[in-house]
N, C-alpha and C. Protein backbone atom coordinates (compact mmCIF):
# COMPACT_ATOMS: atom_id res chain seq x y z
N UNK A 1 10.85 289.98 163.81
CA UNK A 1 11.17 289.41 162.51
C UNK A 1 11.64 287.97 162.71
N UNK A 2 10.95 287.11 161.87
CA UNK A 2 11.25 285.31 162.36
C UNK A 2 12.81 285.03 161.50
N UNK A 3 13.43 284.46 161.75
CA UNK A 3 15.09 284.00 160.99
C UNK A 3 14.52 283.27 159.87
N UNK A 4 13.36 282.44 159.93
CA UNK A 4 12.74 281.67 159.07
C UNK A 4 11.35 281.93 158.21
N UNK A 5 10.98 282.32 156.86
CA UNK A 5 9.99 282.48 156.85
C UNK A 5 9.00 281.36 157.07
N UNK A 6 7.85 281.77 157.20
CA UNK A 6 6.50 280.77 157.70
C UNK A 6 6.29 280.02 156.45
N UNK A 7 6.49 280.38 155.00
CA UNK A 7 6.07 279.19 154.02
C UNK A 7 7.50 278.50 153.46
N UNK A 8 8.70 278.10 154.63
CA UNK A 8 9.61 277.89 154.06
C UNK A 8 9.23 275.99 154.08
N UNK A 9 9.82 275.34 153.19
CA UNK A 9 9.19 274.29 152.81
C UNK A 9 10.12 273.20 153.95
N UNK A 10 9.74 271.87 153.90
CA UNK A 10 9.61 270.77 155.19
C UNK A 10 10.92 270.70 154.86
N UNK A 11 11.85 270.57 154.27
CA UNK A 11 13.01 270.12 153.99
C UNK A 11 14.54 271.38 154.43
N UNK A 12 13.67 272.42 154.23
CA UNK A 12 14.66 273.56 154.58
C UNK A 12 14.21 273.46 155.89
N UNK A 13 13.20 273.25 156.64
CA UNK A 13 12.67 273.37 158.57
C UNK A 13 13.49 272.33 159.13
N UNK A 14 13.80 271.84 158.27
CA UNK A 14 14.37 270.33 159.02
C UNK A 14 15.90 270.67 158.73
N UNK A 15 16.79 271.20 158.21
CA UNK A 15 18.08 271.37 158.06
C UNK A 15 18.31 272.59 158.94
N UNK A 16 17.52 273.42 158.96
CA UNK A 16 17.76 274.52 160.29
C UNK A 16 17.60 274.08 161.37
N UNK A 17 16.93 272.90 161.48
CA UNK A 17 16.44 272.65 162.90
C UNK A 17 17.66 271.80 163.68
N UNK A 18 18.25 271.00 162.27
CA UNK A 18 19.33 270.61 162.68
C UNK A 18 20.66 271.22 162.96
N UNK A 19 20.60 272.17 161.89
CA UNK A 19 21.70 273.49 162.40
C UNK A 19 22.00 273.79 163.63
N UNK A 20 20.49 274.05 164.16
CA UNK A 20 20.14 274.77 165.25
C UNK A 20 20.47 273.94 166.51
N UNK A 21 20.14 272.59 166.55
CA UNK A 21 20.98 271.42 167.61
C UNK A 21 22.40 271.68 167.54
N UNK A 22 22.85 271.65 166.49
CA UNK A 22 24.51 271.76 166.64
C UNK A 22 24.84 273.33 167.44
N UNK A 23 23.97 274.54 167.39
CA UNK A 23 24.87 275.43 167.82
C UNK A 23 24.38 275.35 169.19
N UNK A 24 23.15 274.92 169.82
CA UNK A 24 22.79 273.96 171.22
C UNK A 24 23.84 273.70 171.54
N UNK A 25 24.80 272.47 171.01
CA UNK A 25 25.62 271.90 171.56
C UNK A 25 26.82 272.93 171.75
N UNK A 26 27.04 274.04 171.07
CA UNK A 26 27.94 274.80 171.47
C UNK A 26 27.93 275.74 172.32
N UNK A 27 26.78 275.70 172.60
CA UNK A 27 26.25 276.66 173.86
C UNK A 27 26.24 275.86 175.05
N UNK A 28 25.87 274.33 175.13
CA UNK A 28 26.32 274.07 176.03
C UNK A 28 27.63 273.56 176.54
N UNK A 29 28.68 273.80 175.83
CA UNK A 29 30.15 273.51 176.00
C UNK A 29 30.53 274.69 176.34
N UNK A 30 30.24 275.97 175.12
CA UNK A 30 31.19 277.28 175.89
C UNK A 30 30.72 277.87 176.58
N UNK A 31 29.24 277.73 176.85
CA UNK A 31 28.60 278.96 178.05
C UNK A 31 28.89 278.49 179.53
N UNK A 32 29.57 277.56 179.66
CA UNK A 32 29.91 277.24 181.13
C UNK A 32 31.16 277.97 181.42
N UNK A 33 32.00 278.26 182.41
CA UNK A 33 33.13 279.13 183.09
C UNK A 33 33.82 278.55 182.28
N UNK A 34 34.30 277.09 182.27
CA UNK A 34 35.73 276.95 181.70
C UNK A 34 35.40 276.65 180.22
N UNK A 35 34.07 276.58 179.66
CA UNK A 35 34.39 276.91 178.06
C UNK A 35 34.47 278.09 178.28
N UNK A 36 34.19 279.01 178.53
CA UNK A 36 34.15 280.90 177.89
C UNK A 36 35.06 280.87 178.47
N UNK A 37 36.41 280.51 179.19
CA UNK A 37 37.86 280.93 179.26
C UNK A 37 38.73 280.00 178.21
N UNK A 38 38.41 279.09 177.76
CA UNK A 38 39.25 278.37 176.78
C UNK A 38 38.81 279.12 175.51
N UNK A 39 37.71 279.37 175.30
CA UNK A 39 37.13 280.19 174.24
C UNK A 39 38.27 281.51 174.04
N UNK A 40 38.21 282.47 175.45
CA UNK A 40 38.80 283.38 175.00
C UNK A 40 40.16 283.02 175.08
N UNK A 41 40.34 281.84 175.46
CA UNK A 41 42.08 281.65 175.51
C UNK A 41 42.30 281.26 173.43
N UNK A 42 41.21 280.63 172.84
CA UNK A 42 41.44 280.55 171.67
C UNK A 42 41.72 281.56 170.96
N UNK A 43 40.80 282.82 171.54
CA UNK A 43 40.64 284.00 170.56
C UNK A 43 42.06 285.13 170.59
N UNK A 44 42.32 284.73 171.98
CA UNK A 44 43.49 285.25 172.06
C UNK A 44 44.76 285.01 170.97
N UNK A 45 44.46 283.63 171.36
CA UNK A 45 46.43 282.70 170.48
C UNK A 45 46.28 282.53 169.23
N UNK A 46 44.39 282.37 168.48
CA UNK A 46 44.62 281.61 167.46
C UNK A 46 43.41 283.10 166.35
N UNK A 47 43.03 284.00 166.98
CA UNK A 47 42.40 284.91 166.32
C UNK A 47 42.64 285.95 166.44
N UNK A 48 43.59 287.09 167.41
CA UNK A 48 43.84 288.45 167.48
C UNK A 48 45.75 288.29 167.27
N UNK A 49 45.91 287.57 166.79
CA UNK A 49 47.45 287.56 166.11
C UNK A 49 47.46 287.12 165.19
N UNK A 50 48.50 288.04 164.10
CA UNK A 50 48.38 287.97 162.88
C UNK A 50 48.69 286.99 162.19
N UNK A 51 47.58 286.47 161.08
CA UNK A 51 47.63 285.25 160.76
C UNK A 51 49.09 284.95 160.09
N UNK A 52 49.31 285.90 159.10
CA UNK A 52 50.79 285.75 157.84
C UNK A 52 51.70 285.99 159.08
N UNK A 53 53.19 285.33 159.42
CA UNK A 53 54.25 286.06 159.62
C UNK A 53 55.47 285.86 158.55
N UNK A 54 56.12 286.75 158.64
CA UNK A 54 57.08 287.04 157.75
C UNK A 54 57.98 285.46 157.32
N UNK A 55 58.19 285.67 156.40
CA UNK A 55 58.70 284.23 155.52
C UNK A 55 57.99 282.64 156.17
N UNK A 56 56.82 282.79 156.09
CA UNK A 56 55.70 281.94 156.44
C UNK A 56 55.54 281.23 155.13
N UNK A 57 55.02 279.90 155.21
CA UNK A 57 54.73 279.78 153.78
C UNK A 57 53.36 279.87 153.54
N UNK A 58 52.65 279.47 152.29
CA UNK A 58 50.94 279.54 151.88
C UNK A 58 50.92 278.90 153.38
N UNK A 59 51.17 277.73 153.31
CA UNK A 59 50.70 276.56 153.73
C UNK A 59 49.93 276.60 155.16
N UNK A 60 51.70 277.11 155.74
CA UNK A 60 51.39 277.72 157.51
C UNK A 60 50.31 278.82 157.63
N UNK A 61 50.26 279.79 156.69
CA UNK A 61 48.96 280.61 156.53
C UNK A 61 48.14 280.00 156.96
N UNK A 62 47.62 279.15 155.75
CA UNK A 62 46.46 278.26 155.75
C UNK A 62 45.99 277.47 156.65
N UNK A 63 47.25 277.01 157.42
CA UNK A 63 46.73 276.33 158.97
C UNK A 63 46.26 277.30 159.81
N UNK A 64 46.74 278.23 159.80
CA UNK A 64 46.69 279.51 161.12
C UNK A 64 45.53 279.93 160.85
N UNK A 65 44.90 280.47 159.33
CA UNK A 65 43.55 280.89 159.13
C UNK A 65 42.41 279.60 159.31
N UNK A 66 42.83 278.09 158.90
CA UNK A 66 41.93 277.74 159.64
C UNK A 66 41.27 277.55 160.85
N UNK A 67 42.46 277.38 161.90
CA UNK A 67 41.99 277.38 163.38
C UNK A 67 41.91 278.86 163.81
N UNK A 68 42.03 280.36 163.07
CA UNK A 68 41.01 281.04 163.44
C UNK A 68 39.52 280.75 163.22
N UNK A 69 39.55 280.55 162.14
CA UNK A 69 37.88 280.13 161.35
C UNK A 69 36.90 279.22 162.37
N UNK A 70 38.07 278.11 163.08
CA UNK A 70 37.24 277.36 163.92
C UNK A 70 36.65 277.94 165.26
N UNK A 71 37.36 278.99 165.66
CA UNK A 71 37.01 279.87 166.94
C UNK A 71 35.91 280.83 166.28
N UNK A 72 35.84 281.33 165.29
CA UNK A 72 34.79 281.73 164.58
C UNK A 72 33.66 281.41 163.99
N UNK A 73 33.60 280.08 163.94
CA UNK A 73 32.61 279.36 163.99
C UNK A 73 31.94 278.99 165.27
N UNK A 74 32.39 278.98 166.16
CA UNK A 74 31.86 279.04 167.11
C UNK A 74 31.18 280.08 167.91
N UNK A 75 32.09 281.20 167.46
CA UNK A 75 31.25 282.11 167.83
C UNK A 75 29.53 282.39 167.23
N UNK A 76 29.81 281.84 165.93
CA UNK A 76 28.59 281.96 164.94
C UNK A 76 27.95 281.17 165.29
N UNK A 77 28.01 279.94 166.05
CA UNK A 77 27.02 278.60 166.54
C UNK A 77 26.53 279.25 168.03
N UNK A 78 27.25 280.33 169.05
CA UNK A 78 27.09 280.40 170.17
C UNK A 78 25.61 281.68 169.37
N UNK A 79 25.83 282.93 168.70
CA UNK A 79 25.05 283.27 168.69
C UNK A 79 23.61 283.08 168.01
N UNK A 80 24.08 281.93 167.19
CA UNK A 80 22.68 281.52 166.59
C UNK A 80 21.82 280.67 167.71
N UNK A 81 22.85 279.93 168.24
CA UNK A 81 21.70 279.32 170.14
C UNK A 81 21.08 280.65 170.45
N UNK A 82 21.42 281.79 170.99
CA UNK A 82 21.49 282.31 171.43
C UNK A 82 19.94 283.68 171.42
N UNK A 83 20.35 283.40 169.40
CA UNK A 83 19.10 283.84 169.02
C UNK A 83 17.69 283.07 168.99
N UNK A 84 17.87 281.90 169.23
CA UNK A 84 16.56 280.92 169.50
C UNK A 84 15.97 280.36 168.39
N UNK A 85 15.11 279.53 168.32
CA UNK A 85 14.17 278.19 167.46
C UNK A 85 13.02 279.57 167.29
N UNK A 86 12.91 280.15 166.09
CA UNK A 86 11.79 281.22 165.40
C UNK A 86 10.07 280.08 165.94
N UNK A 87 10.53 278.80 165.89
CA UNK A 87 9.47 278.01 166.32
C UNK A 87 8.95 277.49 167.37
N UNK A 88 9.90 277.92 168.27
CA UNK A 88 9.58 277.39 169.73
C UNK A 88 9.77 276.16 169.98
N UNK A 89 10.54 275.34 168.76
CA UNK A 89 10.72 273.90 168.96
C UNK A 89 11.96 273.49 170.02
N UNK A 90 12.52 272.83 170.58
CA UNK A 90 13.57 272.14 171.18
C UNK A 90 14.94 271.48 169.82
């Protein structure tokens, strides 16, 4: 099954394609030894502890859920490299 269909038009091929460079670049930062240990050192401190703590405000929430989000985005850029160009392009 292609990620992309075959009559998707020049303008959507070209924004995936660029997508698709950016999660490149995250594959080649965390798939080396010391990204995939800073990686899991992120997932550790900033994604498997709970975001709210007690008399926290919105605010601090809101910081804490974003820099989970950012370790989660990455994960989402490592596996879309990962899954490949449906086109065989570079």
């Amino acid at each position: 099954m292609d990620l992309i269909p075959e009559n998707t038009d020049a303008q959507q091929r070209e924004n995936w394609a660029k997508a698709f460079a950016i999660a490149k670049m995250h594959a080649d930062v965390f798939n080396t030894e010391a990204g995939k240990e800073l990686l899991a050192h992120w997932e550790r401190v900033l994604v498997w502890r709970p975001i709210v703590q007690p008399n926290d405000t919105q605010f601090a929430a809101g910081i804490r859920e974003g820099q989970a989000d950012i370790v989660r985005q990455i994960r989402f850029n490592l596996d879309f490299a990962r899954k490949g160009n449906p086109w065989g392009e570079t």
